[in-house]
C-alpha atoms as a PDB file:
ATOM      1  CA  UNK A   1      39.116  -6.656  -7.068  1.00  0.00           C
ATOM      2  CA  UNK A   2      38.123  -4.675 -10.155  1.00  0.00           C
ATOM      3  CA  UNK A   3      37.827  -1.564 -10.785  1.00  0.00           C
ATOM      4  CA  UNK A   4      33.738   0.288 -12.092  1.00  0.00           C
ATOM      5  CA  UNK A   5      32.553   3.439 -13.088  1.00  0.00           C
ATOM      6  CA  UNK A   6      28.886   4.345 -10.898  1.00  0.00           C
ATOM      7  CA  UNK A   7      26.666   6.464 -12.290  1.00  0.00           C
ATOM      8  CA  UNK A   8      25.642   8.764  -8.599  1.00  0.00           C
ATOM      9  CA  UNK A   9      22.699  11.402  -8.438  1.00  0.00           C
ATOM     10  CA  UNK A  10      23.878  14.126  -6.980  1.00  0.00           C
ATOM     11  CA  UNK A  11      21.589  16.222  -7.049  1.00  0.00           C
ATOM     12  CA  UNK A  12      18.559  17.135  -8.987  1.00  0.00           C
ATOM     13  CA  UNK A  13      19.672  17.524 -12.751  1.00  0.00           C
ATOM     14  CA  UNK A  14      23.793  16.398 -11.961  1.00  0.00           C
ATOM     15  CA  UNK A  15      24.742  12.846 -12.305  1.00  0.00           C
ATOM     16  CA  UNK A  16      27.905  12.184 -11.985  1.00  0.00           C
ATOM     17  CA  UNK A  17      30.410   9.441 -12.562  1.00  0.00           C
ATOM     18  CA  UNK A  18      32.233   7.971  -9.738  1.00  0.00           C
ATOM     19  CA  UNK A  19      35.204   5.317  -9.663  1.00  0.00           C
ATOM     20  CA  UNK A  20      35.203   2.389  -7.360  1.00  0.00           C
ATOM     21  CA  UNK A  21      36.955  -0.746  -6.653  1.00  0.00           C
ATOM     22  CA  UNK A  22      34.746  -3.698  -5.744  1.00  0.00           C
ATOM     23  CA  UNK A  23      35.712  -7.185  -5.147  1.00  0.00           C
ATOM     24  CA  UNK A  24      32.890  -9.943  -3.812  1.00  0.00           C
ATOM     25  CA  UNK A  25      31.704 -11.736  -0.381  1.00  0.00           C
ATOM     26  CA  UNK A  26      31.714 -15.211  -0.775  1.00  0.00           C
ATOM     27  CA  UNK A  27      28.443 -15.340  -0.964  1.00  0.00           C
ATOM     28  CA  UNK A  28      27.855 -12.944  -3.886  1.00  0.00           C
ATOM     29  CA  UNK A  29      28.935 -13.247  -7.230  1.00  0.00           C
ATOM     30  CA  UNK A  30      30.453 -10.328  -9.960  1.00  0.00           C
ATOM     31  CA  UNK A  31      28.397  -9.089 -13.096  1.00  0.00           C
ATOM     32  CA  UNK A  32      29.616  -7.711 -15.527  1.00  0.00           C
ATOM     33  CA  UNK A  33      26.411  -4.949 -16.502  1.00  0.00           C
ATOM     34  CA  UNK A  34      25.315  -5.898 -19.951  1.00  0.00           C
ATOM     35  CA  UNK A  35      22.625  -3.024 -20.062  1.00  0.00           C
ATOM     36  CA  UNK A  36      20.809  -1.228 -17.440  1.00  0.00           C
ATOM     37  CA  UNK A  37      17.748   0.707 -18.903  1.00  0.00           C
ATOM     38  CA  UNK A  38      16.531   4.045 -17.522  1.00  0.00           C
ATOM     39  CA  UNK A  39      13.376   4.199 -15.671  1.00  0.00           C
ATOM     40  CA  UNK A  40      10.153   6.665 -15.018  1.00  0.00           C
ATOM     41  CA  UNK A  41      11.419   6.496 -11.836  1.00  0.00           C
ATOM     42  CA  UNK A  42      14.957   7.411 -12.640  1.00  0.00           C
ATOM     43  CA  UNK A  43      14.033  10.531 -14.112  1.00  0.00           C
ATOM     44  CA  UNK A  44      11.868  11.966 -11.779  1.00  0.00           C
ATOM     45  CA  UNK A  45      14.720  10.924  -9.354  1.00  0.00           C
ATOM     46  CA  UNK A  46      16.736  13.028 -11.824  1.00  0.00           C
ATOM     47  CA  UNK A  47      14.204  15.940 -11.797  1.00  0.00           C
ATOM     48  CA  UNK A  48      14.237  16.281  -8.413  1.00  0.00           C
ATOM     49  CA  UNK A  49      10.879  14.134  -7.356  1.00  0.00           C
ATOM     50  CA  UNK A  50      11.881  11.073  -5.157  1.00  0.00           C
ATOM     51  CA  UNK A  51      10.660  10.274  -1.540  1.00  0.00           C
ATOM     52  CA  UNK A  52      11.170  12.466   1.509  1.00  0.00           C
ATOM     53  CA  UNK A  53      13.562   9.871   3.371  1.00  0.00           C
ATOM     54  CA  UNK A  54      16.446   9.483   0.384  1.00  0.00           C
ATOM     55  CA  UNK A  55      19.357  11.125   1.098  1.00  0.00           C
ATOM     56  CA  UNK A  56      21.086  12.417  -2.033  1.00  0.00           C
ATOM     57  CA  UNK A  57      23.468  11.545  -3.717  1.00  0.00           C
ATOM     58  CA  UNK A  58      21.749   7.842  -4.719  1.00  0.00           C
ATOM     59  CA  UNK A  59      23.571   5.422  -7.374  1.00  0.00           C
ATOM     60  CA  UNK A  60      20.980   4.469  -9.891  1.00  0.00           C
ATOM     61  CA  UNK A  61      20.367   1.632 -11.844  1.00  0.00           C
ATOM     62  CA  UNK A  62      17.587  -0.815 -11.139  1.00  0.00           C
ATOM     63  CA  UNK A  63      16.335  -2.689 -14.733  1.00  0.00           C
ATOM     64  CA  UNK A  64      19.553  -4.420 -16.222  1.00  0.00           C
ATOM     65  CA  UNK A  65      21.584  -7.492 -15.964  1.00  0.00           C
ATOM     66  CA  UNK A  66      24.955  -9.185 -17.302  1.00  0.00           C
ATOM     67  CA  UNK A  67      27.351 -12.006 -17.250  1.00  0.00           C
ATOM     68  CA  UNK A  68      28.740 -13.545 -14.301  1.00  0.00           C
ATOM     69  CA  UNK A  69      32.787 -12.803 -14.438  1.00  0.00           C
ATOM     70  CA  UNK A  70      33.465 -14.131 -10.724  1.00  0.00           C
ATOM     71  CA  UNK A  71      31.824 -16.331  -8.109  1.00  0.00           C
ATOM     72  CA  UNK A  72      32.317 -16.070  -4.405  1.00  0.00           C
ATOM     73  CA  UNK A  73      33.236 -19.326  -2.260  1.00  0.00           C
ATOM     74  CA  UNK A  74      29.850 -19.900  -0.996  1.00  0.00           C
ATOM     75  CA  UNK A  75      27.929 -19.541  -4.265  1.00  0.00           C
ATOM     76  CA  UNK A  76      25.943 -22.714  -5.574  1.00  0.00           C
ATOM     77  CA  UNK A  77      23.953 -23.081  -8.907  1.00  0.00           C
ATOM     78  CA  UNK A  78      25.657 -20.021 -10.306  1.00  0.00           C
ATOM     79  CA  UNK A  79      29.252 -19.838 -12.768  1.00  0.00           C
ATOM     80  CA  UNK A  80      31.148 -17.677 -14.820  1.00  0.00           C
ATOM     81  CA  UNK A  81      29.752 -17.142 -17.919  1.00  0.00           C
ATOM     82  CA  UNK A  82      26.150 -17.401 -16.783  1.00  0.00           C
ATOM     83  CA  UNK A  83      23.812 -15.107 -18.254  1.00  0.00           C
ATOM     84  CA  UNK A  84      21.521 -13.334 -15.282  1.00  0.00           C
ATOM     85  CA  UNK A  85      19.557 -10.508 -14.579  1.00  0.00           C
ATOM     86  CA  UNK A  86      20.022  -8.576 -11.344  1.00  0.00           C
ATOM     87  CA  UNK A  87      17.273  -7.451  -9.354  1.00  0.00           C
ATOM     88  CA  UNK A  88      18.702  -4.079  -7.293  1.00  0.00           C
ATOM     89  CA  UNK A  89      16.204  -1.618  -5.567  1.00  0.00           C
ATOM     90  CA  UNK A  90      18.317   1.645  -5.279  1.00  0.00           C
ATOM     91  CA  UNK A  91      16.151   3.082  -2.611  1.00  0.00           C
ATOM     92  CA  UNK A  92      16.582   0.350   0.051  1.00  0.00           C
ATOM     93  CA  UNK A  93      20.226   0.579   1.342  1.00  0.00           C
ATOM     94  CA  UNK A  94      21.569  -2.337   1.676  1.00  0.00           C
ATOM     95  CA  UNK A  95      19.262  -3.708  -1.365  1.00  0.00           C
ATOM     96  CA  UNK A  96      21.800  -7.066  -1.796  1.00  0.00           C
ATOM     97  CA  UNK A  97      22.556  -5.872  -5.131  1.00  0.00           C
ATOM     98  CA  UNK A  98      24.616  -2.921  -6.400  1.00  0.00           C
ATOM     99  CA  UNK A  99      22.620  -0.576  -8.751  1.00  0.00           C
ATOM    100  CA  UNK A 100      23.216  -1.130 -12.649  1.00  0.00           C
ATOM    101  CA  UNK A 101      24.283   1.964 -13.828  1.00  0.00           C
ATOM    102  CA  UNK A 102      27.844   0.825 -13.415  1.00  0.00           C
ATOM    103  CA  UNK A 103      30.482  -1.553 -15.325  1.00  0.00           C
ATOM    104  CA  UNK A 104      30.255  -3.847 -12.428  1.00  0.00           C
ATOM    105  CA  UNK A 105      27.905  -5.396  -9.778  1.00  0.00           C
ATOM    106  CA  UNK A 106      27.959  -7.394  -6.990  1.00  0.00           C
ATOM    107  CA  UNK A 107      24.916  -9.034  -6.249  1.00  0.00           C
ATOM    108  CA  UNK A 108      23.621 -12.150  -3.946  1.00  0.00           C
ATOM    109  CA  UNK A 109      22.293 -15.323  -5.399  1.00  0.00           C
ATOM    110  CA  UNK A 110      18.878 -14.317  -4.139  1.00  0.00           C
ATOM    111  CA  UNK A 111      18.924 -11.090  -6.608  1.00  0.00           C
ATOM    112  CA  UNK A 112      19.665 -13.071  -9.474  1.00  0.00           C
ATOM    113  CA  UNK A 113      17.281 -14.789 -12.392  1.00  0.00           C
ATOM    114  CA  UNK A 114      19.730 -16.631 -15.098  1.00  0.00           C
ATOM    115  CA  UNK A 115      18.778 -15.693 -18.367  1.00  0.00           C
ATOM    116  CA  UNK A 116      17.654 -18.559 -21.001  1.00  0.00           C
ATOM    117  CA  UNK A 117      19.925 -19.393 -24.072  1.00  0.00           C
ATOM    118  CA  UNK A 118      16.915 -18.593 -26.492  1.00  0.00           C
ATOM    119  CA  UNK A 119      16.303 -14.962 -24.682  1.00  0.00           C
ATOM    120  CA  UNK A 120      19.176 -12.248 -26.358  1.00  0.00           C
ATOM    121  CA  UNK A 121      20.158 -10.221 -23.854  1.00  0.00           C
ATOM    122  CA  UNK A 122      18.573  -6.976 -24.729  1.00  0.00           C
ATOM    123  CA  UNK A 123      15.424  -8.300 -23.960  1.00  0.00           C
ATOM    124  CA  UNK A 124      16.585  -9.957 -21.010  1.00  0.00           C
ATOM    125  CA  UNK A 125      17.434  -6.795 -19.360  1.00  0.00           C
ATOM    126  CA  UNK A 126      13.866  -5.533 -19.596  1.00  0.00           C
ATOM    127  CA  UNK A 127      12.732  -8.456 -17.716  1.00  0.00           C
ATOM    128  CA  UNK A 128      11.916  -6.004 -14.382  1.00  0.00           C
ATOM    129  CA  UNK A 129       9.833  -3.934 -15.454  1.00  0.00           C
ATOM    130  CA  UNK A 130       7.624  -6.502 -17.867  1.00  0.00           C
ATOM    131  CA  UNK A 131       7.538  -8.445 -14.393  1.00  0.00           C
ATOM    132  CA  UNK A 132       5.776  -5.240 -12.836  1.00  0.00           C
ATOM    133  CA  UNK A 133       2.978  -5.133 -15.945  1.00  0.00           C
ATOM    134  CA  UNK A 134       2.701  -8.954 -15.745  1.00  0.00           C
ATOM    135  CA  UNK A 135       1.693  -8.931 -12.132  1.00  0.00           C
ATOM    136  CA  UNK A 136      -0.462  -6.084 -12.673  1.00  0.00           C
ATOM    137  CA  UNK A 137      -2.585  -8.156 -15.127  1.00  0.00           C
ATOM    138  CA  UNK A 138      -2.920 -11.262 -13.014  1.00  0.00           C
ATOM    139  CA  UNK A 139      -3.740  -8.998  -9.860  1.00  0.00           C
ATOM    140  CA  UNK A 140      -6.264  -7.033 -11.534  1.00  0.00           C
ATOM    141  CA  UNK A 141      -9.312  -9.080 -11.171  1.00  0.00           C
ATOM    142  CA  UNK A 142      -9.809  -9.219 -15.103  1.00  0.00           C
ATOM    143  CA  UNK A 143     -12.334 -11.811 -16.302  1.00  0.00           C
ATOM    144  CA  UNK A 144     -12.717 -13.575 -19.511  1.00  0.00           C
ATOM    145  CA  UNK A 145     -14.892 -11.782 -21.774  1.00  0.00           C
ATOM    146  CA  UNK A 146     -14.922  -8.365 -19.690  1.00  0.00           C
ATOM    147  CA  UNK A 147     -14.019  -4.783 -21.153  1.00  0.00           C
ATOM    148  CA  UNK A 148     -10.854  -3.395 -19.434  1.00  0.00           C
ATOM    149  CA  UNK A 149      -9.529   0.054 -19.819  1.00  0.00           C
ATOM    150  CA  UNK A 150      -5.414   0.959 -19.973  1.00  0.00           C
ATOM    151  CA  UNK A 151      -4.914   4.553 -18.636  1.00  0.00           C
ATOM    152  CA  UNK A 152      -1.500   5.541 -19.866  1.00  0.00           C
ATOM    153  CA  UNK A 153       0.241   4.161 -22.757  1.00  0.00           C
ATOM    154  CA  UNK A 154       3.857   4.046 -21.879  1.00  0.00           C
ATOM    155  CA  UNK A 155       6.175   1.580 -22.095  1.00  0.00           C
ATOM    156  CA  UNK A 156       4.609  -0.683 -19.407  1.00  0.00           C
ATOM    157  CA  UNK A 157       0.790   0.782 -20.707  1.00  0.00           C
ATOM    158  CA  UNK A 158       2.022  -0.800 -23.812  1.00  0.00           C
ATOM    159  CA  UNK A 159       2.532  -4.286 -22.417  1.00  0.00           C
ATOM    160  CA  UNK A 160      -0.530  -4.106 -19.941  1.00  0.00           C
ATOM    161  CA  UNK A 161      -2.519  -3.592 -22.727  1.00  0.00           C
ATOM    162  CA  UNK A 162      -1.753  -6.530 -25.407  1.00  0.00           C
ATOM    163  CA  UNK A 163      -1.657  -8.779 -22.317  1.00  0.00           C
ATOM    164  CA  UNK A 164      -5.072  -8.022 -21.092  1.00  0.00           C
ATOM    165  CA  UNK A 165      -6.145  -9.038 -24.400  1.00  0.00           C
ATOM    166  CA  UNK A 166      -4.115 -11.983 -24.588  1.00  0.00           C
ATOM    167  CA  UNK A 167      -5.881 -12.879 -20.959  1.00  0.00           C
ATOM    168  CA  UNK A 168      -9.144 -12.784 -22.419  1.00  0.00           C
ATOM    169  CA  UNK A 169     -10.641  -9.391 -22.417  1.00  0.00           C
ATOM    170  CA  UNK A 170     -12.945  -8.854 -24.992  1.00  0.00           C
ATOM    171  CA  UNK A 171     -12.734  -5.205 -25.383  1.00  0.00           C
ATOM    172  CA  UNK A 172      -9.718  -3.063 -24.388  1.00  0.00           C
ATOM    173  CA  UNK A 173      -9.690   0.672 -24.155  1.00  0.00           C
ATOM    174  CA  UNK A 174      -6.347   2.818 -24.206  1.00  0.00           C
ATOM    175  CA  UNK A 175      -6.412   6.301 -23.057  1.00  0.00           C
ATOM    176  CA  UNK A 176      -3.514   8.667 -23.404  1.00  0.00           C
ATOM    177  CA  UNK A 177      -2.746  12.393 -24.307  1.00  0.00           C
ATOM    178  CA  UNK A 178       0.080  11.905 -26.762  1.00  0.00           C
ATOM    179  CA  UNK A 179      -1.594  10.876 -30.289  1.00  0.00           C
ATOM    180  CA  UNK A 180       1.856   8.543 -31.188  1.00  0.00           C
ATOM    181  CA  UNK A 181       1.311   6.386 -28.110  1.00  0.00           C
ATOM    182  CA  UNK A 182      -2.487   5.916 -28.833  1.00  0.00           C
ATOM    183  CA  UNK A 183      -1.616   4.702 -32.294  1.00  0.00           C
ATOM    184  CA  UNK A 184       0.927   2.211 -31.284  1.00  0.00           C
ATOM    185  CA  UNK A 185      -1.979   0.853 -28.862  1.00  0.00           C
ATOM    186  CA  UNK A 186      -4.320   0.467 -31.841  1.00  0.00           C
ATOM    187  CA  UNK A 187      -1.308  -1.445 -33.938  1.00  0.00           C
ATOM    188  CA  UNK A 188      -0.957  -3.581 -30.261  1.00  0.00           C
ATOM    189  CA  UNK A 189      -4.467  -4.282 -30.458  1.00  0.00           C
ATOM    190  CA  UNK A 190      -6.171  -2.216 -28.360  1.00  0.00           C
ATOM    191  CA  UNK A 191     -10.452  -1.824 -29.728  1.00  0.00           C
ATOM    192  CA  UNK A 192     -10.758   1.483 -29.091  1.00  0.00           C
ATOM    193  CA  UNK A 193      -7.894   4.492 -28.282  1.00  0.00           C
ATOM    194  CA  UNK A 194      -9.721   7.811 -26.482  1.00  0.00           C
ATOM    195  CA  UNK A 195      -6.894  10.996 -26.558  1.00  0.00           C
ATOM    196  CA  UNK A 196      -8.432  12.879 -22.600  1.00  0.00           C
ATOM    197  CA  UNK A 197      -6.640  16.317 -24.408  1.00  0.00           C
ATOM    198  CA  UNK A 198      -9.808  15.745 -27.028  1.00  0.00           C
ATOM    199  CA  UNK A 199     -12.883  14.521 -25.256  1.00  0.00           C
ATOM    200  CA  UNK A 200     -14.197  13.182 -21.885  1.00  0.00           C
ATOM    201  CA  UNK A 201     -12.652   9.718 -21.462  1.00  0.00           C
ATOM    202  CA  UNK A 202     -15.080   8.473 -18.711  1.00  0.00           C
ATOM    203  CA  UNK A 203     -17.951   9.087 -21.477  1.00  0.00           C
ATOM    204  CA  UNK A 204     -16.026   7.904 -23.896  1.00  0.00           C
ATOM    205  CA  UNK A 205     -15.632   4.155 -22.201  1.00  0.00           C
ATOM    206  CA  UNK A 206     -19.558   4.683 -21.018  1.00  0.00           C
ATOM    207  CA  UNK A 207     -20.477   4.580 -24.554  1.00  0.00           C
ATOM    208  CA  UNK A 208     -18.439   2.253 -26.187  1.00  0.00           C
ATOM    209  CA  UNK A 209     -19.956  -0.489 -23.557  1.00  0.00           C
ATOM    210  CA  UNK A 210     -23.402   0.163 -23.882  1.00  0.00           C
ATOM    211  CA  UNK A 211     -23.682   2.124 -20.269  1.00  0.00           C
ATOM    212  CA  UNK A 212     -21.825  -0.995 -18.247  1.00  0.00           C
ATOM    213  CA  UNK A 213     -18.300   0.590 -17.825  1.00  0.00           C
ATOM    214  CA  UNK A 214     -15.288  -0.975 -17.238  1.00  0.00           C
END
């Protein structure tokens, strides 16, 4: 049994922290949160925008991981000490996994990806959502030598963008409003950065290829 603080929604623009004492199944095994990063999603959770069947209050915490402290009796392949990242969907009750806004988490092996030696942690924990820009570039029907367009420079517009060029787009084209984020896309490699507050970005992309689009 131990003893974790849970960061709860309770409701729009109140979070609260709430004590509870966990202990494991034996099939599930105790991590001790290492980081758990805050998500777009989180804050429009926070600001009141999340879908019509969540009942508030919500425990967030979905991009993170830890160290295994404890191992249940039915566990296999996992030990104390192991570096993993969780993978805990707060909006799907029961997920398997606790959310990662907390000290502690339970989680089943099945939620679990152990964490290389050569990886620091830090990095580790952002393994989710690079997973969700990594799958959009090999589902996006990109081939080599074509012009691809990045609407939104975020954090995941970031990564999106330097790997489409890395997966053999010849041109990329960022478009954002905020002038900082276009900038870091043209250090990241982006060819050409279009701000939509300034001009129209479809004409934009319609001249820089020649009339072919994207």
């Amino acid at each position: 049994m131990v003893r974790t603080r849970v960061g709860c929604l309770e409701r729009p623009r109140k979070i609260t922290l709430k004590i509870r004492d966990i202990d494991i199944a034996e099939d599930q095994v105790l991590v001790r949160v290492h980081k758990a990063y805050i998500c777009g999603s989180d804050l429009h959770y926070y600001r009141g925008k999340y879908p019509s069947h969540v009942k508030l209050p919500i425990c967030l915490g979905h991009e993170g991981g830890g160290t295994i402290v404890k191992v249940g009796s039915k566990v296999t392949g996992y030990h104390v000490g192991d570096r993993v990242i969780v993978y805990a969907d707060v909006l799907i009750s029961p997920s398997g996994a606790d959310p990662l806004f907390s000290d502690y988490v339970r989680a089943p092996i099945y939620c679990l990806q152990r964490v290389p030696e050569w990886i620091d942690m830090d990095t580790a924990c952002q393994a989710e959502p690079l997973a969700c820009a990594v799958h959009a570039i090999y589902n996006c029907g990109l081939q080599l030598g074509d012009t691809a367009v990045v609407i939104g420079l975020g954090y995941t517009g970031q990564i999106i963008l330097q790997g489409l060029k890395k997966f053999g787009a010849n041109i990329v084209i960022g478009i954002d409003l905020d002038n900082s984020k276009l900038a870091l896309a043209k250090k990241r490699g982006a060819d050409v950065v279009i701000n939509a507050k300034r001009e129209d970005p479809v004409q934009r992309v319609i001249e820089e290829t020649d009339g072919k689009g994207a």
